[in-house]
C-alpha atoms as a PDB file:
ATOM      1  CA  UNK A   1      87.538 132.381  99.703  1.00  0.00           C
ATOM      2  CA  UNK A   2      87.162 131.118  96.302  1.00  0.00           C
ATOM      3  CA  UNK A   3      90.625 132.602  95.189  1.00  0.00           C
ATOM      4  CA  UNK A   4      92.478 130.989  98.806  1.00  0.00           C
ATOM      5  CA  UNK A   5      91.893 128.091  97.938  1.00  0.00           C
ATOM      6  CA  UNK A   6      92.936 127.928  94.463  1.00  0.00           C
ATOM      7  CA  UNK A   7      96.394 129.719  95.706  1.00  0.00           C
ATOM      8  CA  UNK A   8      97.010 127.141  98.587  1.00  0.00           C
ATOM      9  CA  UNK A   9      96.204 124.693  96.252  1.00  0.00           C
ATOM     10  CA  UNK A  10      98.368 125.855  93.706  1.00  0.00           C
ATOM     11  CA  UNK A  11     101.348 126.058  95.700  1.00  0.00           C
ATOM     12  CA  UNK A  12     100.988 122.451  97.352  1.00  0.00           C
ATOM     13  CA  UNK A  13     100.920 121.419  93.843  1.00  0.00           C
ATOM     14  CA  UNK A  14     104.119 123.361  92.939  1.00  0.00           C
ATOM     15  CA  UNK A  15     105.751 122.782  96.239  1.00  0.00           C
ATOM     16  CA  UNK A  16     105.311 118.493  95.651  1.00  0.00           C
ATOM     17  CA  UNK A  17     106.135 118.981  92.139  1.00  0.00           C
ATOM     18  CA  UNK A  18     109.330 120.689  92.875  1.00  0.00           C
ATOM     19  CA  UNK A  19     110.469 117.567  95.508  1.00  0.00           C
ATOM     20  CA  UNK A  20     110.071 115.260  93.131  1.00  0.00           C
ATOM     21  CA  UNK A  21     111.774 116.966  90.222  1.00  0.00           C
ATOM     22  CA  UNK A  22     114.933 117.341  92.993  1.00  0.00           C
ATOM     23  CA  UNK A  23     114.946 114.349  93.750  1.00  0.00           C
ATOM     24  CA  UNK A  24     115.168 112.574  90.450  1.00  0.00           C
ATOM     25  CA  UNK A  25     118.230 115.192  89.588  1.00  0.00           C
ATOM     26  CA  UNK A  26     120.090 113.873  92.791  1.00  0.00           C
ATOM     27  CA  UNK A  27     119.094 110.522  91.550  1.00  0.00           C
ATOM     28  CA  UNK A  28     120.241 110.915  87.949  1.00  0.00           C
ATOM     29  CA  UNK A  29     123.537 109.124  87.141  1.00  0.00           C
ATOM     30  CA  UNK A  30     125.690 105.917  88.085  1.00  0.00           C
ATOM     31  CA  UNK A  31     125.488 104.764  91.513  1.00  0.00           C
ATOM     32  CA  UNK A  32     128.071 102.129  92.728  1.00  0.00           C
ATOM     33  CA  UNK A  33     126.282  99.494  95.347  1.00  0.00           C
ATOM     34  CA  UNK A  34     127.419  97.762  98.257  1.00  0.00           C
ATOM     35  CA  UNK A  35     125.286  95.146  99.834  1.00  0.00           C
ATOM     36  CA  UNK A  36     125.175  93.585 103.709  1.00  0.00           C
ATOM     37  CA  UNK A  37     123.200  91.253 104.923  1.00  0.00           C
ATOM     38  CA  UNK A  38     122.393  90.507 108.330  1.00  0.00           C
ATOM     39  CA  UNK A  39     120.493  87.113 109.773  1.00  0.00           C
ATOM     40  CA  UNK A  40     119.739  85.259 112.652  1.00  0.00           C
ATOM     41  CA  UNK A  41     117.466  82.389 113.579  1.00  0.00           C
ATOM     42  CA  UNK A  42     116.814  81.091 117.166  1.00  0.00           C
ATOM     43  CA  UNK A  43     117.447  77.513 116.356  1.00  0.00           C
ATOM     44  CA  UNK A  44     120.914  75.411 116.876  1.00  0.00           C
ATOM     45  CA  UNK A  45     121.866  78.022 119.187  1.00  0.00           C
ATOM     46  CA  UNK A  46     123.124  80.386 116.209  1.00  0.00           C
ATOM     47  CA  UNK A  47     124.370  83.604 116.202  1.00  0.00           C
ATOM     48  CA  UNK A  48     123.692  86.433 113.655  1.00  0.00           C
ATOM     49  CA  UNK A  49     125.440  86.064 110.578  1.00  0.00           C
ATOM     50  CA  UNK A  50     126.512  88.806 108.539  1.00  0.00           C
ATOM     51  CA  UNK A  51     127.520  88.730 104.676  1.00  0.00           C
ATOM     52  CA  UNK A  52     128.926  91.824 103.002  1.00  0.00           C
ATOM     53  CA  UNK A  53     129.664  92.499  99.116  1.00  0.00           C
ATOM     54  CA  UNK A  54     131.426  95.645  98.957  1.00  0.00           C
ATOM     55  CA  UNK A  55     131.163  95.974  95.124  1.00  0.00           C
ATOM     56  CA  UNK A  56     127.425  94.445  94.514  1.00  0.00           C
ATOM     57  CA  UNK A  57     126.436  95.836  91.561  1.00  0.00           C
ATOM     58  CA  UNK A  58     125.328  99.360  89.882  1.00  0.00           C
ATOM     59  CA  UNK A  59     121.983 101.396  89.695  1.00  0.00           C
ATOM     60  CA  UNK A  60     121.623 103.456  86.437  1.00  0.00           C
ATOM     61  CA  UNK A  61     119.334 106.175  87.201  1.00  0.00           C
ATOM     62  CA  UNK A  62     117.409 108.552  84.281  1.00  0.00           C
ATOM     63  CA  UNK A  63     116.018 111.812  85.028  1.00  0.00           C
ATOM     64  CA  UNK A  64     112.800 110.624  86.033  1.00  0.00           C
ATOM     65  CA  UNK A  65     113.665 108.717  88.584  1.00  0.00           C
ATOM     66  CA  UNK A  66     113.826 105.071  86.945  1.00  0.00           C
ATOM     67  CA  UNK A  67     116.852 103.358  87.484  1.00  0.00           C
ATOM     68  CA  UNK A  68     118.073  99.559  86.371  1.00  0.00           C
ATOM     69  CA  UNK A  69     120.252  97.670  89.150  1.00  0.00           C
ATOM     70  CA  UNK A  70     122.657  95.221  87.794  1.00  0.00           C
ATOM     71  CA  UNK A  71     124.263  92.933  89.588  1.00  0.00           C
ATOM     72  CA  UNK A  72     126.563  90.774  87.976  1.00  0.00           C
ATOM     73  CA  UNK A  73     127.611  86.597  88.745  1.00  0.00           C
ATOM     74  CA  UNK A  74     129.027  86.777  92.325  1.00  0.00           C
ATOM     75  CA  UNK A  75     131.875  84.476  93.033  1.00  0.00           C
ATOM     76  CA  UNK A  76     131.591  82.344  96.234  1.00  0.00           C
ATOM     77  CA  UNK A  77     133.496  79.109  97.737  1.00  0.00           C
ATOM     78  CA  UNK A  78     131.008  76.314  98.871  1.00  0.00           C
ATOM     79  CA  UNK A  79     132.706  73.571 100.329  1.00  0.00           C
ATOM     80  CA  UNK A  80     136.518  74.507  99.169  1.00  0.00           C
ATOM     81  CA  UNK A  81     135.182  74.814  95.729  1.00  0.00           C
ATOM     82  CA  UNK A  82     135.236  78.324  93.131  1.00  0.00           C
ATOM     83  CA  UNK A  83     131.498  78.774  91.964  1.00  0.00           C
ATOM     84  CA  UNK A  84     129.478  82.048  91.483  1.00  0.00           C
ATOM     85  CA  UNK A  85     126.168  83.325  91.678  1.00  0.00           C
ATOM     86  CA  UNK A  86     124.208  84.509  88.806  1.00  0.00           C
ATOM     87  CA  UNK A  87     123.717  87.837  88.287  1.00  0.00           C
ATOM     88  CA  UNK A  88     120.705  89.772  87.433  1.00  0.00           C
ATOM     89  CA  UNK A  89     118.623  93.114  86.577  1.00  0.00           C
ATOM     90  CA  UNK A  90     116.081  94.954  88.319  1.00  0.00           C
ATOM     91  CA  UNK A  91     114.110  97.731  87.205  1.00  0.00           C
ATOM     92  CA  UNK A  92     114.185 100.048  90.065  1.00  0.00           C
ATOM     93  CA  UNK A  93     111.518 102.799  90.400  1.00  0.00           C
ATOM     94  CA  UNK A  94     111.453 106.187  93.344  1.00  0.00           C
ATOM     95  CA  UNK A  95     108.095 106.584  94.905  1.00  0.00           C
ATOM     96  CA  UNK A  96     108.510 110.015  96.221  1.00  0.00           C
ATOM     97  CA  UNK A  97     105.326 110.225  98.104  1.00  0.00           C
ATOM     98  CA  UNK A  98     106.833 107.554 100.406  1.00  0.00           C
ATOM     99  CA  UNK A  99     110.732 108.276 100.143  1.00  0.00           C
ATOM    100  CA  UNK A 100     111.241 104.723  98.443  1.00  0.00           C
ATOM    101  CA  UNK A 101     111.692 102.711  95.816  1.00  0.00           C
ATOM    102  CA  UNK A 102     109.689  99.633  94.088  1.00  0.00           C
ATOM    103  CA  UNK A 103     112.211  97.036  92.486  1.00  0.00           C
ATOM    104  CA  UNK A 104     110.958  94.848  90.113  1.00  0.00           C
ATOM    105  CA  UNK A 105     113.439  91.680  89.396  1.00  0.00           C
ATOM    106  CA  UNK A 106     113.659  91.311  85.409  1.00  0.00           C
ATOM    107  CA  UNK A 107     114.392  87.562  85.761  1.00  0.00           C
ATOM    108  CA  UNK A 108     110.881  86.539  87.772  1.00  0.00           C
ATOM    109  CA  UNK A 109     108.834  89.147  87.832  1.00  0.00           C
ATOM    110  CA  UNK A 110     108.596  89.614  91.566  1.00  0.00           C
ATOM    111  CA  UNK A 111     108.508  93.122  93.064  1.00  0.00           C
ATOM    112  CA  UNK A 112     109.261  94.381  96.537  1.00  0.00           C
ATOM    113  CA  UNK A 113     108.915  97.550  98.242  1.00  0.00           C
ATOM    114  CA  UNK A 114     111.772  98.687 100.352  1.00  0.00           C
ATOM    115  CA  UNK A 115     112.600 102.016 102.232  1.00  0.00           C
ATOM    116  CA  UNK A 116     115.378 104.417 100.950  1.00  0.00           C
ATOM    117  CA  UNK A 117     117.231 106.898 103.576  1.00  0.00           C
ATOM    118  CA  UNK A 118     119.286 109.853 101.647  1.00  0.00           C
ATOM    119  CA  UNK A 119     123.052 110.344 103.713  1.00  0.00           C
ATOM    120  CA  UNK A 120     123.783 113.531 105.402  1.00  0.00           C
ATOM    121  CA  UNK A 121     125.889 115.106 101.975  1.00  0.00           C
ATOM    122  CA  UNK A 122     123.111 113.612  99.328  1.00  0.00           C
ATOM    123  CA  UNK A 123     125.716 111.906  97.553  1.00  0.00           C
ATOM    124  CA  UNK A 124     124.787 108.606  98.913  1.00  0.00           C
ATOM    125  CA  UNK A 125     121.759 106.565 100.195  1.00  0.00           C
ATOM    126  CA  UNK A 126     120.901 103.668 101.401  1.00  0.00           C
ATOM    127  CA  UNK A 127     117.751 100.840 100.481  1.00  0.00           C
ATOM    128  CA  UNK A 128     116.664  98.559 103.721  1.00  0.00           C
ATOM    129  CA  UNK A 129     114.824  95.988 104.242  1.00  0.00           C
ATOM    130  CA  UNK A 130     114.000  93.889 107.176  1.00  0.00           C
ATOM    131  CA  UNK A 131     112.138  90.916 107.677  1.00  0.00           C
ATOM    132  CA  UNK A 132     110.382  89.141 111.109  1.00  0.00           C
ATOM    133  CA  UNK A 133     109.258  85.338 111.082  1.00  0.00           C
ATOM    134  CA  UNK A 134     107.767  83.918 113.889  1.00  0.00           C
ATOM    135  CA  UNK A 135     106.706  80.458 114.212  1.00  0.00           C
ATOM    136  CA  UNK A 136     105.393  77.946 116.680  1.00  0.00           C
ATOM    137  CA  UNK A 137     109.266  76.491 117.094  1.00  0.00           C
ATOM    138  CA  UNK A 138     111.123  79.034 115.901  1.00  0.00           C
ATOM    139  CA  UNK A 139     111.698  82.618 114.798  1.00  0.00           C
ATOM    140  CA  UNK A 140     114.316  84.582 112.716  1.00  0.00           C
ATOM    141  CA  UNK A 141     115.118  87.936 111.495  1.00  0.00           C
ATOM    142  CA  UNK A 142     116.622  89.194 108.274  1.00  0.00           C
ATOM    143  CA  UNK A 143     118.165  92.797 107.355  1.00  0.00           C
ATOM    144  CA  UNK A 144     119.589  93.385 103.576  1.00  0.00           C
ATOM    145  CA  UNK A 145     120.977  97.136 103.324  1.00  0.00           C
ATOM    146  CA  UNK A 146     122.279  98.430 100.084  1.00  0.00           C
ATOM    147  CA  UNK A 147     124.257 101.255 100.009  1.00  0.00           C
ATOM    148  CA  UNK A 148     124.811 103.354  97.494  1.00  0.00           C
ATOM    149  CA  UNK A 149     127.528 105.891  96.189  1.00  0.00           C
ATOM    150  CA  UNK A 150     127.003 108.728  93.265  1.00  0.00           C
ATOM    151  CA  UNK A 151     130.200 107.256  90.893  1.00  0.00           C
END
């Protein structure tokens, strides 16, 4: 009985080992990032709005799974006039015991957990998050999805 038991749990040791190790060689290298960003809000009778950055930014993955996203100034026009937003780093970590990823913003310190979903050929994935607000006059929702391509 004794012996089972060590060999079962050997091998779920091996077997969890082994998904991780994967995973981070999928991960390692340059991945190119394209953002979209979906919201709506019940009030003023408005209509979802979406926003999409086809080149975002990069994520620099290492062989363990630790990646830095950099996204650099993004030019806009507000009002008919050139101006940008600032860019930033993240430090961008795979949780493989719950297919995602913790992203940690280098500029504030804040940290967010968000899902990751591998595409059908494992050369691409994508990072969602969604987000519900629901108040006593008025509710919204808001989707971000990055995608991302091996370069």
């Amino acid at each position: 009985m004794r012996t089972l038991l060590i060999f079962i749990t050997s091998t779920v040791l091996l077997f969890s080992c082994n998904k991780e190790t994967q995973v981070n060689a999928k991960l390692k290298g340059t991945w190119s990032v394209q953002r979209k960003v979906t919201s709506w809000g019940n009030f003023s009778g408005s209509s979802p709005k979406t926003f999409e950055h086809p080149s975002w930014g990069t994520i620099e993955f290492d062989k363990n799974g630790v990646g830095l996203l950099t996204v650099p100034d993004q030019p806009v026009i507000i009002n008919g006039y050139d101006s940008y937003i600032p860019g930033f780093t993240a430090n961008v970590n795979y949780l493989p015991e719950e297919d995602a990823f913790l992203i940690k913003y280098n500029d504030n310190g804040q940290e967010e957990k968000v899902h990751m979903k591998w595409g059908w050929d494992k050369k691409s994935f994508t990072i969602f998050n969604r987000e519900m607000y629901y108040g006593s006059n008025s509710s919204s929702y808001s989707e971000t999805i990055l995608t991302c391509k091996k370069q």
